[in-house]
C-alpha atoms as a PDB file:
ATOM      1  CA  UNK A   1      22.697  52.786  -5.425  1.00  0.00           C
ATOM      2  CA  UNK A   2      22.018  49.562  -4.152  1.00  0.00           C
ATOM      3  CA  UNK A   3      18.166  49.967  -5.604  1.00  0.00           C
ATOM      4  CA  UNK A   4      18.871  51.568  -8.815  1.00  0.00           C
ATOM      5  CA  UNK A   5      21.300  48.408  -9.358  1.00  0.00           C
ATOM      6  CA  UNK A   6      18.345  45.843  -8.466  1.00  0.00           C
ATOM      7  CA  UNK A   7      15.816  47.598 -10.724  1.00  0.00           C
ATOM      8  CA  UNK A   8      18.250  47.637 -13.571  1.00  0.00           C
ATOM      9  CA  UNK A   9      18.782  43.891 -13.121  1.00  0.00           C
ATOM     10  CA  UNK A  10      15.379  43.151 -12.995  1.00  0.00           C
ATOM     11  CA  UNK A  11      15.004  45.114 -16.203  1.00  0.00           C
ATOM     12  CA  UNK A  12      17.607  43.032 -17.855  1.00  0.00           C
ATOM     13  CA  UNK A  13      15.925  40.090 -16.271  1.00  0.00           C
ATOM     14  CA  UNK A  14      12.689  41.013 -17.948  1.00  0.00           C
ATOM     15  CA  UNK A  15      14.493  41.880 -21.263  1.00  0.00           C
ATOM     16  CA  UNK A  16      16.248  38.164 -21.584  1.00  0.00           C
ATOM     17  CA  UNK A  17      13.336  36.430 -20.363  1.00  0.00           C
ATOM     18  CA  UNK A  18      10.547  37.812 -22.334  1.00  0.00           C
ATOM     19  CA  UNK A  19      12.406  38.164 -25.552  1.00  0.00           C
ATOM     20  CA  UNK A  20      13.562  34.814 -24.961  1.00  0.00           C
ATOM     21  CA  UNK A  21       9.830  33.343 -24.902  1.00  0.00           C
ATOM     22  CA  UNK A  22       9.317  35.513 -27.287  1.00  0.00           C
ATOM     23  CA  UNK A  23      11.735  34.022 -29.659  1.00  0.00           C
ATOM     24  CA  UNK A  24      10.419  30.821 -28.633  1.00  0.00           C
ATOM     25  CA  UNK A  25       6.697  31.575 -29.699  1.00  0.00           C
ATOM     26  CA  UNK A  26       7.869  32.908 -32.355  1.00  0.00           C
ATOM     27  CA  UNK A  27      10.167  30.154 -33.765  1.00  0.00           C
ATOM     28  CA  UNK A  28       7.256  27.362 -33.151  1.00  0.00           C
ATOM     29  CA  UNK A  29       3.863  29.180 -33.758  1.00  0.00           C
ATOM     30  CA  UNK A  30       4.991  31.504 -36.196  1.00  0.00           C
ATOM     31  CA  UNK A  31       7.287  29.058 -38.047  1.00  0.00           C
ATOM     32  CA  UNK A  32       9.932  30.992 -37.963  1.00  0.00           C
ATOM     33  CA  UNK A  33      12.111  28.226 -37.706  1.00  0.00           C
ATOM     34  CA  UNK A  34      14.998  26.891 -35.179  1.00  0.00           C
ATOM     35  CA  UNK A  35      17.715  29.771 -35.481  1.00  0.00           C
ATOM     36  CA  UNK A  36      15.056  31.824 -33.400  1.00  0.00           C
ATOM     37  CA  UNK A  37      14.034  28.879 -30.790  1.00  0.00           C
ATOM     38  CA  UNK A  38      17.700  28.683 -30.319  1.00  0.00           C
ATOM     39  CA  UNK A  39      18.057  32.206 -29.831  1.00  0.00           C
ATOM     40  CA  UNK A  40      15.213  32.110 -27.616  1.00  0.00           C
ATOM     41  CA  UNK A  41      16.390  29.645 -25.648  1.00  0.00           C
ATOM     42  CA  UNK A  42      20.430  31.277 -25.125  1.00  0.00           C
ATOM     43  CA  UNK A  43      18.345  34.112 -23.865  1.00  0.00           C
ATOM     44  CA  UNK A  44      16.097  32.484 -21.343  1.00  0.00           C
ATOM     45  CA  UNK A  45      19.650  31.121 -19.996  1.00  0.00           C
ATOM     46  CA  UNK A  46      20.678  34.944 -20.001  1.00  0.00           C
ATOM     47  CA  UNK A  47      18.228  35.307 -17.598  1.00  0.00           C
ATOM     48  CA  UNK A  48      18.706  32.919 -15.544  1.00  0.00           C
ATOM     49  CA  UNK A  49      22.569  34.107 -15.082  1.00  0.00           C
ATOM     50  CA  UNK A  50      21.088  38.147 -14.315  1.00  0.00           C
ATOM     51  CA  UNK A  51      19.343  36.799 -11.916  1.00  0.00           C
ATOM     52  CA  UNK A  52      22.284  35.466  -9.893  1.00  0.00           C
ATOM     53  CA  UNK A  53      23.726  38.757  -9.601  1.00  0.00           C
ATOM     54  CA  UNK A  54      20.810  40.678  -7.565  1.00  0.00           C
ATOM     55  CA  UNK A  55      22.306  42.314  -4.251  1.00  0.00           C
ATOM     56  CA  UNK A  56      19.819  40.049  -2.541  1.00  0.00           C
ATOM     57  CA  UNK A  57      20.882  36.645  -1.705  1.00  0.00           C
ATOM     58  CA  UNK A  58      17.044  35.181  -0.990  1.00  0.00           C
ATOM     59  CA  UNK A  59      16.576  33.380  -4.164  1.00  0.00           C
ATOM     60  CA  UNK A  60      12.757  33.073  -3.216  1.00  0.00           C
ATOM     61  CA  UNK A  61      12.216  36.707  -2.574  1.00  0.00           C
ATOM     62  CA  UNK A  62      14.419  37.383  -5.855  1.00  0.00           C
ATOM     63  CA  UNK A  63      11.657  35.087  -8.052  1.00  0.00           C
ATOM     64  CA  UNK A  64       8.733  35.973  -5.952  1.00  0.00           C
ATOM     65  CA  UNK A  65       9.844  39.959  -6.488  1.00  0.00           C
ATOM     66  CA  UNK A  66      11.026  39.452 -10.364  1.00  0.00           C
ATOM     67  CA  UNK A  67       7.461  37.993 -11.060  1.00  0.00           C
ATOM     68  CA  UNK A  68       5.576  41.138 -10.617  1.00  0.00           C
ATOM     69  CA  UNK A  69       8.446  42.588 -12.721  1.00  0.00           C
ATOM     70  CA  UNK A  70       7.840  39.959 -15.644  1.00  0.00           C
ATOM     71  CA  UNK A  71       3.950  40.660 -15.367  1.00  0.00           C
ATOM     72  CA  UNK A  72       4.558  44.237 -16.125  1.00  0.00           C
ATOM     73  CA  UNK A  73       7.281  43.939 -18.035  1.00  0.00           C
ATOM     74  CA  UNK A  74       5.292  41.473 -20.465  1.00  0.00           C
ATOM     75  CA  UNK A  75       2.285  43.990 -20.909  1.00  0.00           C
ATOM     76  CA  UNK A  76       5.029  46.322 -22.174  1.00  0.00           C
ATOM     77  CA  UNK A  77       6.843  44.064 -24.668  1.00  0.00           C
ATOM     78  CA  UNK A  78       2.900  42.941 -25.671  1.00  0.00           C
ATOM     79  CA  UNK A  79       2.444  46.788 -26.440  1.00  0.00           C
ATOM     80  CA  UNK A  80       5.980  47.916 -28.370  1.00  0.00           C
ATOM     81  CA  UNK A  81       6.239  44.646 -30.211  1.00  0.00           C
ATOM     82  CA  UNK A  82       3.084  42.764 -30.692  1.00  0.00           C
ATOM     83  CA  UNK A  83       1.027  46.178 -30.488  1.00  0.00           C
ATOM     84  CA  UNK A  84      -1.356  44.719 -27.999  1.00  0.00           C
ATOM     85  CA  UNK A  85      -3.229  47.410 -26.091  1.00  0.00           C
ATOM     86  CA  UNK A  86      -3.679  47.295 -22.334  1.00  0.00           C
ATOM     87  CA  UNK A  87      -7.186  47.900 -20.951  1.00  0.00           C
ATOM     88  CA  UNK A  88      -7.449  49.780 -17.784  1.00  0.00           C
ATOM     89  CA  UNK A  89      -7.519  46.391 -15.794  1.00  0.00           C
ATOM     90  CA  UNK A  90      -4.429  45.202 -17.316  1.00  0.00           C
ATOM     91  CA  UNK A  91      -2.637  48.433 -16.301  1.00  0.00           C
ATOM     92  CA  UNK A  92      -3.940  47.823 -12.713  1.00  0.00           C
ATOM     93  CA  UNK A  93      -2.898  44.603 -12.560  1.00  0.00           C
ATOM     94  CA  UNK A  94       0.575  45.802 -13.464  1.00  0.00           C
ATOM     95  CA  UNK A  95       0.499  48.271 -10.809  1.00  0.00           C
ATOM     96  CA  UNK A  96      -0.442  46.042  -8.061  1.00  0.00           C
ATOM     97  CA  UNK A  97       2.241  43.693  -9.212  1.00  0.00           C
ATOM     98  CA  UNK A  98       5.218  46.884  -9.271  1.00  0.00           C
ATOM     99  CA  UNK A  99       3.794  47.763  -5.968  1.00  0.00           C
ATOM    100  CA  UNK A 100       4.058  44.190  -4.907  1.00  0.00           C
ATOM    101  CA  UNK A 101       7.910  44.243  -5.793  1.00  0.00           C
ATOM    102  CA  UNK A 102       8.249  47.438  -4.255  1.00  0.00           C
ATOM    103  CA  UNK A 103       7.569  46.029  -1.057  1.00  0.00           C
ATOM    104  CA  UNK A 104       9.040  41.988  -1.136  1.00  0.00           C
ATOM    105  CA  UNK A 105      12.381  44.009  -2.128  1.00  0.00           C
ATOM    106  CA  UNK A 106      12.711  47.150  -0.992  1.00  0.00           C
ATOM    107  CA  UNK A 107      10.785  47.404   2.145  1.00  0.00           C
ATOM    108  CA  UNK A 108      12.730  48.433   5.688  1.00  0.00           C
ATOM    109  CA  UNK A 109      13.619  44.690   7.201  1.00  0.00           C
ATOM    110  CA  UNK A 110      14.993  44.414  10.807  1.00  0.00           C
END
């Protein structure tokens, strides 16, 4: 349970985080104006706060882990809102990064 806990947090992680920047970018280079930077930024502090509550207590190994989770996790919002389309090296990439947070989390430590 412990796990499926973490990987939801890092989901919501990813969620605040991304959409946040994405607000962001979207407020200044789109001129969308300052209702969505502010927006943007309430959600980057969403993020911050999810990531207090992983089981974990390493904040490095939290970040370092949550990275490969934003790298995905960004190829993903790239391809349901922007419709950006992965090539077969960005979908590696994302793998190596998963598997990457697979182990700095999840691996057997003694």
């Amino acid at each position: 349970m412990t796990v499926v806990r973490s990987l939801c947090l890092f989901a919501l992680a990813a969620l605040a985080e991304i959409g946040g920047a994405w607000l962001v970018w979207q407020g200044v280079r789109e001129h969308r104006g300052v209702a969505w930077i502010g927006a943007g930024v309430i959600a980057l502090g969403l993020y911050g706060f999810v990531a207090t509550l992983q089981p974990d207590a390493a904040f490095g190994r939290i970040l370092a882990a949550y990275g490969g989770v934003f790298v995905a996790g960004s190829l993903a919002w790239g391809m349901v809102v922007d419709g950006f389309r992965p090539d077969r090296w960005d979908v590696v990439g994302a793998v190596v990064c998963l598997a990457g947070v697979a182990v700095i989390m999840y691996a057997p430590r003694g």
